[in-house]
Protein backbone atom coordinates (compact mmCIF):
# COMPACT_ATOMS: atom_id res chain seq x y z
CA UNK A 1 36.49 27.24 -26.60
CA UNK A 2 34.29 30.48 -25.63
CA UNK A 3 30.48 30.09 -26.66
CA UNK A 4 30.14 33.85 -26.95
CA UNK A 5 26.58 34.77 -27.24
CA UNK A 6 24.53 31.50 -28.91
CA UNK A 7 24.52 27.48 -28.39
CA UNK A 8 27.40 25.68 -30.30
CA UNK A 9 26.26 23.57 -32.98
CA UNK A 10 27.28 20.20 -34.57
CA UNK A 11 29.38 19.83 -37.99
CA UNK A 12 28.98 16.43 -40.14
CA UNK A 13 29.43 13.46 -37.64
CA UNK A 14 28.62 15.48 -34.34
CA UNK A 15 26.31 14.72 -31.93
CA UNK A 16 24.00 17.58 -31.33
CA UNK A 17 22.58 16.12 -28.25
CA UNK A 18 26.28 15.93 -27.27
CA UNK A 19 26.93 19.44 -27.34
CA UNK A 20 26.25 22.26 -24.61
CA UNK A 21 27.83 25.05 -22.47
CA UNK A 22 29.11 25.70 -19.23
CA UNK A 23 29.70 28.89 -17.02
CA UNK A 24 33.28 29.30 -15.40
CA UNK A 25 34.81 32.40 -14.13
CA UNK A 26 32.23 34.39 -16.07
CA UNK A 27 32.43 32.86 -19.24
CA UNK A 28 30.21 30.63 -21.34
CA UNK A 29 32.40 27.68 -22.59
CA UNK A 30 31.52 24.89 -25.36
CA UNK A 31 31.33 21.17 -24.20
CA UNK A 32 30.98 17.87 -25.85
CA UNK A 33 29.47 15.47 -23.52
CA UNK A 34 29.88 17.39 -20.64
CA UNK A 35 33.33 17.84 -21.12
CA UNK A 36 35.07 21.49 -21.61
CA UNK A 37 36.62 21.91 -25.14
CA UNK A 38 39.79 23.84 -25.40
CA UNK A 39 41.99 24.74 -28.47
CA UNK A 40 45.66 24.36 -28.00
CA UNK A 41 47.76 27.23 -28.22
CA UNK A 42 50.50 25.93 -30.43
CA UNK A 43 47.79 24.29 -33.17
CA UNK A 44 47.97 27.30 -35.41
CA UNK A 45 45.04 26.33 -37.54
CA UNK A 46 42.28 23.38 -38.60
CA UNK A 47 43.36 19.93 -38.20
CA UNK A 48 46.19 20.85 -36.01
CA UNK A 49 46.56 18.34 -33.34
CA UNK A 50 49.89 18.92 -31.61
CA UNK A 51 48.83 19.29 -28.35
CA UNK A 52 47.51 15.92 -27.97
CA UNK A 53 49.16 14.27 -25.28
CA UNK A 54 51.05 17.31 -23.65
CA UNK A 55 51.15 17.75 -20.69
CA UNK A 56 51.50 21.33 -19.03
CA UNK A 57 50.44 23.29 -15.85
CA UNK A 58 47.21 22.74 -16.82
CA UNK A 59 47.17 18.86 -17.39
CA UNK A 60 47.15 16.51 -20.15
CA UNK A 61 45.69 17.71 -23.43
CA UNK A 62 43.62 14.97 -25.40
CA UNK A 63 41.44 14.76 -28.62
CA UNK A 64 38.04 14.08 -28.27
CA UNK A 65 36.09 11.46 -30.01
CA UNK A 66 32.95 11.37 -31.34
CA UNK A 67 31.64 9.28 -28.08
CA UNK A 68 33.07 12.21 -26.28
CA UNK A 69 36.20 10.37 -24.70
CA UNK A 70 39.13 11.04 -24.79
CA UNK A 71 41.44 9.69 -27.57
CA UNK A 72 44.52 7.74 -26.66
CA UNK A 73 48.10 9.30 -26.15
CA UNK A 74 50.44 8.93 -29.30
């Protein structure tokens, strides 16, 4: 998920000491501890979770917990 211009911040549950950015390829992307977040293409909205467990060119996609693991396949 792009940062844009300001520091991500945690919803109810979240970490804030968890949460951060990185640079890659010119862009300022969020992370939960230390890890890149990405939204999946094909979850069309909140509380989509399709994409866990596919696998693409890109790798395996995976929820996150709260620890900041990764969740289990289904």
């Amino acid at each position: 998920m792009l940062a844009h211009d300001s520091q991500p911040s945690a919803g109810q549950g979240v970490e804030q000491a968890r949460i951060g950015t990185l640079e890659r390829d010119g862009r300022s992307y969020a992370t939960y501890g230390g890890q890149p977040l990405y939204r999946y293409s094909g979850d069309a909205g909140a509380g989509r979770t399709a994409g866990h467990g596919v696998v693409d060119q890109w790798g395996r996609w995976s929820l996150v917990g709260l620890d900041g693991a990764a969740q289990p396949g289904r």
